[in-house]
Protein backbone atom coordinates (compact mmCIF):
# COMPACT_ATOMS: atom_id res chain seq x y z
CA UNK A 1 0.00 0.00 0.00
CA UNK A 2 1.23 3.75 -1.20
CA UNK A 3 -0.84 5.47 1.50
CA UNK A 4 -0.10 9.25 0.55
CA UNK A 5 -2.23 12.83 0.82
CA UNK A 6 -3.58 14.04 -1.83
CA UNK A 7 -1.31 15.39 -4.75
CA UNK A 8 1.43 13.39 -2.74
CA UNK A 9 2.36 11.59 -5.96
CA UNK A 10 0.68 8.36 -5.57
CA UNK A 11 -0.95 7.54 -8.06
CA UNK A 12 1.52 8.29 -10.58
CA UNK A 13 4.00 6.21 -8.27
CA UNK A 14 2.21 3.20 -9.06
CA UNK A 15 1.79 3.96 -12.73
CA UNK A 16 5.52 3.93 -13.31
CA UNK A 17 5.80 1.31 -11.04
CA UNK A 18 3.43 -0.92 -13.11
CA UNK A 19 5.11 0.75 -16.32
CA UNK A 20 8.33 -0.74 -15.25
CA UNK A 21 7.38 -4.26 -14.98
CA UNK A 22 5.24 -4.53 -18.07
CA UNK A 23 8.34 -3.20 -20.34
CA UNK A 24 11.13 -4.82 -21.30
CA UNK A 25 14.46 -4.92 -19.05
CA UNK A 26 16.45 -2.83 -21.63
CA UNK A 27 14.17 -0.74 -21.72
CA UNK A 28 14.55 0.30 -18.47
CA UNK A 29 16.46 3.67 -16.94
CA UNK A 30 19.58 2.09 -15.06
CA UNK A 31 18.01 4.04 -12.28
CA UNK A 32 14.98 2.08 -12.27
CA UNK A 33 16.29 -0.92 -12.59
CA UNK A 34 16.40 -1.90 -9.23
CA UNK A 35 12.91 -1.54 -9.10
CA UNK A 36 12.34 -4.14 -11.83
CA UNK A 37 10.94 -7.69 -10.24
CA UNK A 38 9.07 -8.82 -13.09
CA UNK A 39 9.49 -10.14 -16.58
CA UNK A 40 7.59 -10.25 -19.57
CA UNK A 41 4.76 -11.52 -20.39
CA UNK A 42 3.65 -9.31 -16.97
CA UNK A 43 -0.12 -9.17 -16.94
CA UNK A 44 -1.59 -6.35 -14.54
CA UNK A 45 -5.07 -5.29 -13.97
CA UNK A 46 -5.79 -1.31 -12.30
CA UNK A 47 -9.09 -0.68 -10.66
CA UNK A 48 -10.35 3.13 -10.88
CA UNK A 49 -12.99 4.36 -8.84
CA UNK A 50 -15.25 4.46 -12.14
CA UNK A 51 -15.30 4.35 -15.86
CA UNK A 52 -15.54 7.58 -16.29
CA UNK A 53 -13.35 10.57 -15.34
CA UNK A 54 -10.98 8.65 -13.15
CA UNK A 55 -10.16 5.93 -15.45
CA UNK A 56 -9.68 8.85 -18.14
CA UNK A 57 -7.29 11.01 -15.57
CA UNK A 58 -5.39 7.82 -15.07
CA UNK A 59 -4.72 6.87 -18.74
CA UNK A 60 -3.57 10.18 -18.99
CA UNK A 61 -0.92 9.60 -17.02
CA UNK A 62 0.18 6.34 -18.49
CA UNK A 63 0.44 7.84 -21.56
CA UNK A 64 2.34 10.28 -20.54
CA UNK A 65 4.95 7.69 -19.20
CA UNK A 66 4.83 4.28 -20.84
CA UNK A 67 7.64 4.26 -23.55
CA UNK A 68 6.03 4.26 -27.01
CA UNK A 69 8.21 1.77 -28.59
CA UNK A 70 7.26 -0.90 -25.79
CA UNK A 71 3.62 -0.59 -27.24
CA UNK A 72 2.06 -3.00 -29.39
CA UNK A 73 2.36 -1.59 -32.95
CA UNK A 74 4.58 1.16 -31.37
CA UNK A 75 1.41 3.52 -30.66
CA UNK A 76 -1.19 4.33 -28.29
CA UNK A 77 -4.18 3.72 -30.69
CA UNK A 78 -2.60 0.66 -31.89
CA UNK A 79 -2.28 -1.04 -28.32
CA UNK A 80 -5.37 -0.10 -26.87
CA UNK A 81 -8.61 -1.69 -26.73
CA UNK A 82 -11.85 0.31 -26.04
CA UNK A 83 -13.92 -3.10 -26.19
CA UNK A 84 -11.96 -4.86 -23.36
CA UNK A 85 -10.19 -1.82 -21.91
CA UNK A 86 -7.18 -3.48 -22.18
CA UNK A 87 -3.22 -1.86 -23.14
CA UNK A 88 -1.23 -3.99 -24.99
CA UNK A 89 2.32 -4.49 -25.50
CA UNK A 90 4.97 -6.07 -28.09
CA UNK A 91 6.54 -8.15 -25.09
CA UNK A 92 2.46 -9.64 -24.19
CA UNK A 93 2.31 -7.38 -21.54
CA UNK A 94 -0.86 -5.81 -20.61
CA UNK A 95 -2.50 -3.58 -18.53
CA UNK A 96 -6.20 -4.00 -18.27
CA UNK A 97 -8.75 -1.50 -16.64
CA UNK A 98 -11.71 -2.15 -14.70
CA UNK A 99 -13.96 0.06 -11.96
CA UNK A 100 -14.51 -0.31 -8.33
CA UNK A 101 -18.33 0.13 -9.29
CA UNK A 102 -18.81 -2.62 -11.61
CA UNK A 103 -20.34 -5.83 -10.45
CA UNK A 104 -17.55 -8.88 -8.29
CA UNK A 105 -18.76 -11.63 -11.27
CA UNK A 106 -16.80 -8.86 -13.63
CA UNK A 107 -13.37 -9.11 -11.72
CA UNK A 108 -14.07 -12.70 -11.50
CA UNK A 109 -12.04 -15.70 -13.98
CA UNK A 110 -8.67 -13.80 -14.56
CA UNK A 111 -5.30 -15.08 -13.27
CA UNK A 112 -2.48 -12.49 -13.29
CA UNK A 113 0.61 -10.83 -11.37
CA UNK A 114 -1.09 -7.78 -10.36
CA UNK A 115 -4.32 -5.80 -9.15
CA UNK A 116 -3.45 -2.00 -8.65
CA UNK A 117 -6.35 -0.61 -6.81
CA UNK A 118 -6.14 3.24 -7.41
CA UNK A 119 -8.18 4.74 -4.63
CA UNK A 120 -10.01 2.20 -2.27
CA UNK A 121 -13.47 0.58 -3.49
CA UNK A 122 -15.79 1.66 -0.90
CA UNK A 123 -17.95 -0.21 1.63
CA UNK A 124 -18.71 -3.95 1.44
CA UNK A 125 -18.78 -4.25 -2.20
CA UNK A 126 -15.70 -2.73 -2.19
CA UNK A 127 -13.78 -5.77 0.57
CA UNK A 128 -15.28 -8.25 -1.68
CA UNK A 129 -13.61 -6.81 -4.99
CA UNK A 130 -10.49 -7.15 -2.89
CA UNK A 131 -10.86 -10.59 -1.45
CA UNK A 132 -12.27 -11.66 -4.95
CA UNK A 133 -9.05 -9.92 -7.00
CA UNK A 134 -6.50 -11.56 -4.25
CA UNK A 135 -7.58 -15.18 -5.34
CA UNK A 136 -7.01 -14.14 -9.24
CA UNK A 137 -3.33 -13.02 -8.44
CA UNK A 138 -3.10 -16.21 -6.00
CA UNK A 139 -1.97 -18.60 -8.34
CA UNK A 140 1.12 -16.72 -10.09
CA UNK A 141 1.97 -15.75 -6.44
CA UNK A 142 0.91 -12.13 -7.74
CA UNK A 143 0.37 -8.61 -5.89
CA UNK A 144 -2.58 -6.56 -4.62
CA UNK A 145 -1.63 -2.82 -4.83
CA UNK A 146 -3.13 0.33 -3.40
CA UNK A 147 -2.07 3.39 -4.10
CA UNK A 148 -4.71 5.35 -2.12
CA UNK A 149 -5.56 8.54 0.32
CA UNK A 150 -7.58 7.19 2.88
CA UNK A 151 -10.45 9.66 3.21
CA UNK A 152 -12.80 7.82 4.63
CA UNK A 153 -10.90 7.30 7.68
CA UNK A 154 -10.27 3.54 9.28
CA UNK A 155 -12.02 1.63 6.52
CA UNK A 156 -11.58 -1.99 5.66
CA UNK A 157 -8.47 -1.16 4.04
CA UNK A 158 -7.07 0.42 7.39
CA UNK A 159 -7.96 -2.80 9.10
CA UNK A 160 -6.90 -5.41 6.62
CA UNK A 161 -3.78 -4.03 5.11
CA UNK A 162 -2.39 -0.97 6.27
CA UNK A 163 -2.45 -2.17 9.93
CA UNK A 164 -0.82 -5.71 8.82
CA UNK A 165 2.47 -4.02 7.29
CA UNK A 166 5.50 -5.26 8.30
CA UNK A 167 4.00 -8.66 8.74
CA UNK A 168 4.97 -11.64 6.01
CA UNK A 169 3.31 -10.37 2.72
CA UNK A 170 2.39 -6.67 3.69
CA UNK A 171 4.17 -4.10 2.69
CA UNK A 172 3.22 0.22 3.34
CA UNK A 173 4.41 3.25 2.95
CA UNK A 174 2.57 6.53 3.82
CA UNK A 175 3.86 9.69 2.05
CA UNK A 176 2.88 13.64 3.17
CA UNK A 177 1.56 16.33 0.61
CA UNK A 178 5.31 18.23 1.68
CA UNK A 179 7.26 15.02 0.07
CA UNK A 180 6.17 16.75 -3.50
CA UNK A 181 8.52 19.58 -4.42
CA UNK A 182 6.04 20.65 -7.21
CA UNK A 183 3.01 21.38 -4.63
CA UNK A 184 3.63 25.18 -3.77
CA UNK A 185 2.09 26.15 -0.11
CA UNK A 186 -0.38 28.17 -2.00
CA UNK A 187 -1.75 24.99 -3.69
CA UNK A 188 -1.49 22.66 -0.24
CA UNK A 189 -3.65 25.48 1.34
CA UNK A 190 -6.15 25.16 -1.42
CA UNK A 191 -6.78 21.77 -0.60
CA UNK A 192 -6.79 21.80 3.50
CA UNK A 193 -8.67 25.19 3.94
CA UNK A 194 -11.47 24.15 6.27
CA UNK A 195 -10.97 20.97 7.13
CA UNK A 196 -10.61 19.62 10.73
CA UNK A 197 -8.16 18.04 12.37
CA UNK A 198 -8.48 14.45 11.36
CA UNK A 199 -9.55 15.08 8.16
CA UNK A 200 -6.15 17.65 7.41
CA UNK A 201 -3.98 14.31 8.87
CA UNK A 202 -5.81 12.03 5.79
CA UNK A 203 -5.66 14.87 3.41
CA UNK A 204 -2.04 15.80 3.76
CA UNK A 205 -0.89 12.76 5.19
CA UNK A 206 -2.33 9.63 4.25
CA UNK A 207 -2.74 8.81 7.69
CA UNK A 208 -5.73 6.34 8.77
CA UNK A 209 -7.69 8.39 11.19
CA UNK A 210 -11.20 8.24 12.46
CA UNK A 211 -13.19 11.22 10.96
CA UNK A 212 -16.31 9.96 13.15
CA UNK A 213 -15.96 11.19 16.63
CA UNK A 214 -13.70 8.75 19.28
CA UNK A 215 -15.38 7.84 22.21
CA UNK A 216 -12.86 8.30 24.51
CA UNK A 217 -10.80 10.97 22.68
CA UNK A 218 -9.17 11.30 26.53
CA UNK A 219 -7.23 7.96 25.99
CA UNK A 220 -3.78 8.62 26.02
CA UNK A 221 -1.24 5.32 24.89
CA UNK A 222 1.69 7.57 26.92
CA UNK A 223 -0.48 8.50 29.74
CA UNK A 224 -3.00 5.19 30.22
CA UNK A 225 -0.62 2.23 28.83
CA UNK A 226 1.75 0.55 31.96
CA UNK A 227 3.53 -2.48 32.55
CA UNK A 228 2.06 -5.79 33.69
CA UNK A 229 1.80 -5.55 37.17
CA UNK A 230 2.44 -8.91 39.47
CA UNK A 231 0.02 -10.80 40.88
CA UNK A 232 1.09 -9.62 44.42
CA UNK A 233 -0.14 -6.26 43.44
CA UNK A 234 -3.41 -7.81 42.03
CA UNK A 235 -3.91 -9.24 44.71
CA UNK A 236 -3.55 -6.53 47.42
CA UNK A 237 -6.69 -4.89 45.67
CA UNK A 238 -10.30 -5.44 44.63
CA UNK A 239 -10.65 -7.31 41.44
CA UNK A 240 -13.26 -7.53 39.14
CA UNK A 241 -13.49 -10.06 36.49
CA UNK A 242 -16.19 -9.02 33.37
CA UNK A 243 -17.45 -10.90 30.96
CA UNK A 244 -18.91 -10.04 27.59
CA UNK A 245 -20.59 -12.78 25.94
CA UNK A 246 -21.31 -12.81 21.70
CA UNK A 247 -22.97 -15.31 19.66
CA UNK A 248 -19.35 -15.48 18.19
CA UNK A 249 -16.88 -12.91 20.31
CA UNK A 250 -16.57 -13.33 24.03
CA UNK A 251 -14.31 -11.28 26.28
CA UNK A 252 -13.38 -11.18 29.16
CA UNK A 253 -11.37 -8.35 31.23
CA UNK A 254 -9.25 -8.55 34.67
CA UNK A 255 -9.44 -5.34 36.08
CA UNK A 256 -8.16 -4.42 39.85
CA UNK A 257 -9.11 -1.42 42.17
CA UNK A 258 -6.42 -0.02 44.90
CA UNK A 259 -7.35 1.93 47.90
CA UNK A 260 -7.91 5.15 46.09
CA UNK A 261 -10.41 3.72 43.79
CA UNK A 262 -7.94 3.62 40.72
CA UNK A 263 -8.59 1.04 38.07
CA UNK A 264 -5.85 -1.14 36.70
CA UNK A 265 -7.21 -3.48 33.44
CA UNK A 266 -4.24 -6.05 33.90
CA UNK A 267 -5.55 -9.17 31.69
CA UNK A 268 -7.89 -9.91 29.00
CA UNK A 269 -9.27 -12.94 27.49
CA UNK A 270 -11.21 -12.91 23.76
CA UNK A 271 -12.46 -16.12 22.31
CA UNK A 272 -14.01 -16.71 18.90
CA UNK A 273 -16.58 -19.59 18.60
CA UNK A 274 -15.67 -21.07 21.91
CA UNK A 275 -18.22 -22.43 23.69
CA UNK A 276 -18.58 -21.43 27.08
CA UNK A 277 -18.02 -24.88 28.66
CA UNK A 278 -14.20 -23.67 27.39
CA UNK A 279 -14.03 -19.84 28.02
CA UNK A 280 -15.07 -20.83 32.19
CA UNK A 281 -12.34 -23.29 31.78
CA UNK A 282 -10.15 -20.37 30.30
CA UNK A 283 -11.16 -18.21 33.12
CA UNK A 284 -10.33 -20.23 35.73
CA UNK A 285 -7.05 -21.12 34.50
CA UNK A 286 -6.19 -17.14 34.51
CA UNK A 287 -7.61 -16.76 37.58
CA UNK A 288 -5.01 -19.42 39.20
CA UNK A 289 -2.42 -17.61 37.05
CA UNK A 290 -3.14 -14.53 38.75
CA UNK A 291 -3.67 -16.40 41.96
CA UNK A 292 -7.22 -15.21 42.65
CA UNK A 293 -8.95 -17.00 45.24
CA UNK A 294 -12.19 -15.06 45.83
CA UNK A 295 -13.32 -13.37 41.95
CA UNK A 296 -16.14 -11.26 41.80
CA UNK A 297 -17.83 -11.70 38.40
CA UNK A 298 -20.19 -9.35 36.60
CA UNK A 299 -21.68 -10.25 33.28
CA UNK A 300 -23.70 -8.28 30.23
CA UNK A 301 -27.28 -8.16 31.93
CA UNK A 302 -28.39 -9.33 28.20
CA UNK A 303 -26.46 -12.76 28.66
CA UNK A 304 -30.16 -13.60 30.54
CA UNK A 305 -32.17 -13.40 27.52
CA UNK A 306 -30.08 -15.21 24.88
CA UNK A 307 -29.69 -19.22 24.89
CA UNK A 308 -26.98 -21.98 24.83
CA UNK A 309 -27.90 -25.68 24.39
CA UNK A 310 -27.14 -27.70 27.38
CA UNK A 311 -25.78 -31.17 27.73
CA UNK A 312 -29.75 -32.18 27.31
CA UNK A 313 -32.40 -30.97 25.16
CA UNK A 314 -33.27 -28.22 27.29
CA UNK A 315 -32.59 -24.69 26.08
CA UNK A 316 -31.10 -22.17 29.22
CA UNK A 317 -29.53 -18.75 29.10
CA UNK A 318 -26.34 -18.10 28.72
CA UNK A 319 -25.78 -16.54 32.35
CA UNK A 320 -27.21 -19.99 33.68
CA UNK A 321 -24.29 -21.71 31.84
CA UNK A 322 -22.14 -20.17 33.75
CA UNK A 323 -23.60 -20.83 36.84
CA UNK A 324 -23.66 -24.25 35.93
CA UNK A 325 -19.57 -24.27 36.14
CA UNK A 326 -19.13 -22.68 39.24
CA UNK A 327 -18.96 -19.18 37.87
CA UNK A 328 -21.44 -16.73 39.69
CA UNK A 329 -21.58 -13.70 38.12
CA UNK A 330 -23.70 -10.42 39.31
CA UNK A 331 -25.60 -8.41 36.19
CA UNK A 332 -23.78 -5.17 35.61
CA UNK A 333 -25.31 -1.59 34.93
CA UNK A 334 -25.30 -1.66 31.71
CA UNK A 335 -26.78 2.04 31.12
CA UNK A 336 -24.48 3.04 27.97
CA UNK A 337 -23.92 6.85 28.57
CA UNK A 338 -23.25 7.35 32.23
CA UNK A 339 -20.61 3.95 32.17
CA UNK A 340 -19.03 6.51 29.34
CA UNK A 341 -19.32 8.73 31.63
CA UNK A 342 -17.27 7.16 34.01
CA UNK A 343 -15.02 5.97 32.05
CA UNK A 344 -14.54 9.72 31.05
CA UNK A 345 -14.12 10.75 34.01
CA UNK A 346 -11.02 8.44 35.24
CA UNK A 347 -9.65 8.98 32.16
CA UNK A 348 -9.78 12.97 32.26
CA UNK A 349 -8.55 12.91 35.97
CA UNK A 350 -5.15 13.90 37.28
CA UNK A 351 -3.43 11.50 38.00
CA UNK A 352 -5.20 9.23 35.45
CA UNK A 353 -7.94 7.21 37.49
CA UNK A 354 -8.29 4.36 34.34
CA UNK A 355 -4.74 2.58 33.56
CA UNK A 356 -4.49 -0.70 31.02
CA UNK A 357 -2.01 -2.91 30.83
CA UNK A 358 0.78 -3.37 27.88
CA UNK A 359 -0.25 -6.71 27.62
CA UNK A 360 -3.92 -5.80 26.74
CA UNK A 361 -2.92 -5.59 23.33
CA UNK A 362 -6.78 -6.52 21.77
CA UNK A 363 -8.36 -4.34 24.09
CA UNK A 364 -6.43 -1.32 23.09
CA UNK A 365 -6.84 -1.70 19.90
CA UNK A 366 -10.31 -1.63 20.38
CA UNK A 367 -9.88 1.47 22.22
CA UNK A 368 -8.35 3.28 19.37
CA UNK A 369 -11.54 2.54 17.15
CA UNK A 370 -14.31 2.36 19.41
CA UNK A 371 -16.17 5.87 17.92
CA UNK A 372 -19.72 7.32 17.73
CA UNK A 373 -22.38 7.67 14.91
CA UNK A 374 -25.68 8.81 14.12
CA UNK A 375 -28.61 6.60 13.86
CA UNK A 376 -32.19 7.39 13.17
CA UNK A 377 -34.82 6.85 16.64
CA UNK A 378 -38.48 7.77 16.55
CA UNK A 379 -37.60 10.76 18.84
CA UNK A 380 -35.10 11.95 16.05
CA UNK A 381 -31.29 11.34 15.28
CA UNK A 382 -29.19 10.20 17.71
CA UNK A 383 -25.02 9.76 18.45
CA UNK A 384 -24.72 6.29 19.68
CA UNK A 385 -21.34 3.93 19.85
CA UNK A 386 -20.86 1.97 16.74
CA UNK A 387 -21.59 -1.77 17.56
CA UNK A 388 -18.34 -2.96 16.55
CA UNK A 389 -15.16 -4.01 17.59
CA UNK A 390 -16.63 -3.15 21.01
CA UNK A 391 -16.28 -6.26 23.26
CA UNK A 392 -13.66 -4.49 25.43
CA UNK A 393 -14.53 -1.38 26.11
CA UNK A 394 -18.31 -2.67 27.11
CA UNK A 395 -16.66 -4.49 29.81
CA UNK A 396 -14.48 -1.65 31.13
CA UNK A 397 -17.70 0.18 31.20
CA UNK A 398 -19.51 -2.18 33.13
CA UNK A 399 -16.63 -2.57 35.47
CA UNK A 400 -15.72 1.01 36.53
CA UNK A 401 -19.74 1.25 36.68
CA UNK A 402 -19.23 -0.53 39.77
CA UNK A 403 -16.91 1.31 41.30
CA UNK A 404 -17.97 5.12 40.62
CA UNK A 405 -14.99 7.35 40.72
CA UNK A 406 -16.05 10.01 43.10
CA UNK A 407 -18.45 7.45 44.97
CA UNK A 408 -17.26 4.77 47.16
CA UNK A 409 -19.75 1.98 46.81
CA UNK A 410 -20.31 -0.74 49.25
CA UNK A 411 -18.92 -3.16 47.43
CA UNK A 412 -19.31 -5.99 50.02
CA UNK A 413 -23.48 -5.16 49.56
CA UNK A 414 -23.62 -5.08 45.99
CA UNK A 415 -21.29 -8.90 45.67
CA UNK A 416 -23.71 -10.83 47.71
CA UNK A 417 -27.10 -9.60 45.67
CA UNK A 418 -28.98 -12.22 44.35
CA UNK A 419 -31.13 -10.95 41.91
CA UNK A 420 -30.02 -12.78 39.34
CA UNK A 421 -32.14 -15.68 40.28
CA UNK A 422 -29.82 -18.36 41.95
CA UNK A 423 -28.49 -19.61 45.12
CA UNK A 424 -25.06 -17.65 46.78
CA UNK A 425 -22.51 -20.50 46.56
CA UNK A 426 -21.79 -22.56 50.24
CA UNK A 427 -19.42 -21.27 52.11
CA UNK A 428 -19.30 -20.59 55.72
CA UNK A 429 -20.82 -16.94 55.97
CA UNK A 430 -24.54 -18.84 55.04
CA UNK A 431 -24.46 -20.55 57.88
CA UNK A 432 -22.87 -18.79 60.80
CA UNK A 433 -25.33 -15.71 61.28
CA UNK A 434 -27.57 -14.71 64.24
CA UNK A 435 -30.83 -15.60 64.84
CA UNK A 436 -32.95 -14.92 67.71
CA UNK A 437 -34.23 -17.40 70.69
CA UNK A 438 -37.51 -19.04 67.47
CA UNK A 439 -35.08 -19.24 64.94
CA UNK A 440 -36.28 -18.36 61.86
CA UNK A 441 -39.40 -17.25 63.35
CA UNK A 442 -37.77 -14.78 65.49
């Protein structure tokens, strides 16, 4: 991925960079040599936004570049096709063109070396052009290429390529509107006059931001983020243990209160497709990690109305499962604005009154995404979380909704409610009490 601002130079980066592999190695600047990994016959396919005046802007430009000799019949009209949109050259080389808007079946039963995406395809239709132009390069061990500005914000693209550089197979490079000597400041102005923030870092940039409004803007990776504590210091304090279950994501944080009411999240557990049977078994294995002897559990109050088959035919909640392995967790507030609130609140306090652990590594990555948008409600439009990629900061929300910062709660109270319709497990505190001179009667 060429992830540059606009006028950066990167579209015309990947034109010569396409250019170079279709020609001929002798035809080649020595200077651009180096940059040559392909030989002839090298069959590429570019994806414009549309048919229309993006396709025709980035012709242009190939025109401009592609040595005429190294076309078929030694000219442009000669080498291109209008009915299959395709460039030919002498060497069998082509470059064919197709849009981001036209239907997957279209970008379907082709096998080549490369798919240069020039700006991202948007939305779901656009993911499924990629996944569907991947497997036609997969055979000849080919390329997918962006060469995009990502103004959208943390798309798809973000996610699924740009955050997996470095790794085996991924490659980026992001590239600021100052890295073009021909932009004057006059012209840069031009283009970021008015814009915000986030939308001036994608612009000039290339940077993947959120242009939706964060949740937590407050969060701070310098300020929040600390080492893993031991579990001596977990141990001194009040833990919490939260679990949010999914019909296919669970999670599940560890988060500790000292004496001064400050949270530490120091461990997190996310399972896909696990049944629960597994994740208690998972739980409990932490827990003895962390040498926790007494846990205090608090679960997504919803976990009461959704289902899990038992070992039988009969059908029981989710929460019950639980139960059911020795895991006896209380329903947690689960009012969405005031846990922001709270969360807001530690966060925005000095010193910080939310911390997270280095190790929490899904969690805050969750963090950095988890944003608001605008849905439409009877009453009107509202600003609501996004329901994704949310699993972790729900439970921090219904954690430090226990423990109000500013409010010291009786925590002792609130563990042994009952409310949640079963029996407080044996131990010696049920039977030990005092009764008058009748008994129960008294």
């Amino acid at each position: 991925m060429f992830a540059g601002g606009t006028q950066s130079g990167k579209t015309l980066g990947g034109i010569v960079d396409d250019i170079i592999q279709c020609c001929d190695e002798d035809a080649i600047p020595e200077h651009l040599k180096p940059f040559k990994y392909w030989q002839p016959p090298f069959k590429c396919r570019v994806v414009t936004p549309s048919f229309g005046h993006t396709l025709d802007q980035f012709q242009e430009k190939v025109r401009d570049w592609v040595p005429r000799h190294q076309l078929k019949g030694g000219r442009w009209e000669s080498a291109y096709s209008r009915s299959d949109y395709t460039l030919h050259f002498e060497n069998d080389s082509y470059i064919q063109f197709l849009s981001g808007d036209q239907d997957v079946s279209k970008h379907a039963g082709w096998t080549g070396d490369r798919v240069h995406f020039d700006e991202e395809p948007p939305g779901d239709h656009g993911r499924k052009l990629y996944i569907e132009n991947k497997a036609r390069v997969a055979v000849r061990e080919g390329q997918v290429m962006f060469t995009m500005t990502p103004t959208e914000g943390i798309t798809w693209t973000g996610d699924e390529v740009w955050e997996k550089r470095g790794e085996p197979n991924y490659f980026g490079i992001q590239v600021d509107m100052d890295d073009n000597p021909t932009l004057t400041e006059n012209a840069k102005q031009i283009v970021l006059d008015g814009l915000s923030k986030e939308e001036r870092a994608a612009r000039k940039s290339g940077e993947f931001v959120y242009l939706k409004g964060k949740v937590y803007p407050e969060f701070d990776y310098d300020l929040h983020v600390v080492q893993t504590p031991d579990p001596e210091h977990v141990n001194s304090q009040d833990v919490i243990i939260c679990i949010d279950p999914g019909l296919t994501m669970t999670a599940v944080t560890w988060t500790c209160f000292d004496s001064d009411n400050i949270a530490l999240v120091f461990d997190e557990l996310y399972t896909e497709n696990t049944n629960i049977e597994t994740i208690t078994q998972q739980i409990k294995t932490m827990n003895h990690m962390w040498k926790i002897k007494d846990p205090y559990y608090i679960i997504d109050p919803t976990s009461q109305n959704r289902s899990q088959a038992t070992s039988s035919t009969d059908m029981v909640g989710i929460d019950q499962v639980f139960f059911q392995h020795d895991i006896f967790p209380i329903y947690a507030h689960n009012d969405v604005d005031p846990g922001i609130f709270q969360i807001k609140r530690r966060l925005q306090s000095d010193p910080p009154a939310l911390l997270v652990s280095e190790d929490c590594s899904k969690l805050l990555w969750e963090l950095k995404r988890y944003r608001y948008h605008e849905i439409d409600t009877p009453s009107g439009r509202k600003i609501v979380p996004v329901k994704k990629d949310d699993h972790g900061p729900d439970c921090i929300r219904y954690t430090c909704a226990e423990r109000f910062w500013g409010v010291e709660p009786d925590f002792k109270k609130r563990r042994k409610q009952s409310t949640y319709g079963f029996q407080v497990p044996y131990k010696e505190e049920r039977f030990y009490q005092e009764v008058g001179p009748m008994g129960a009667m008294s």
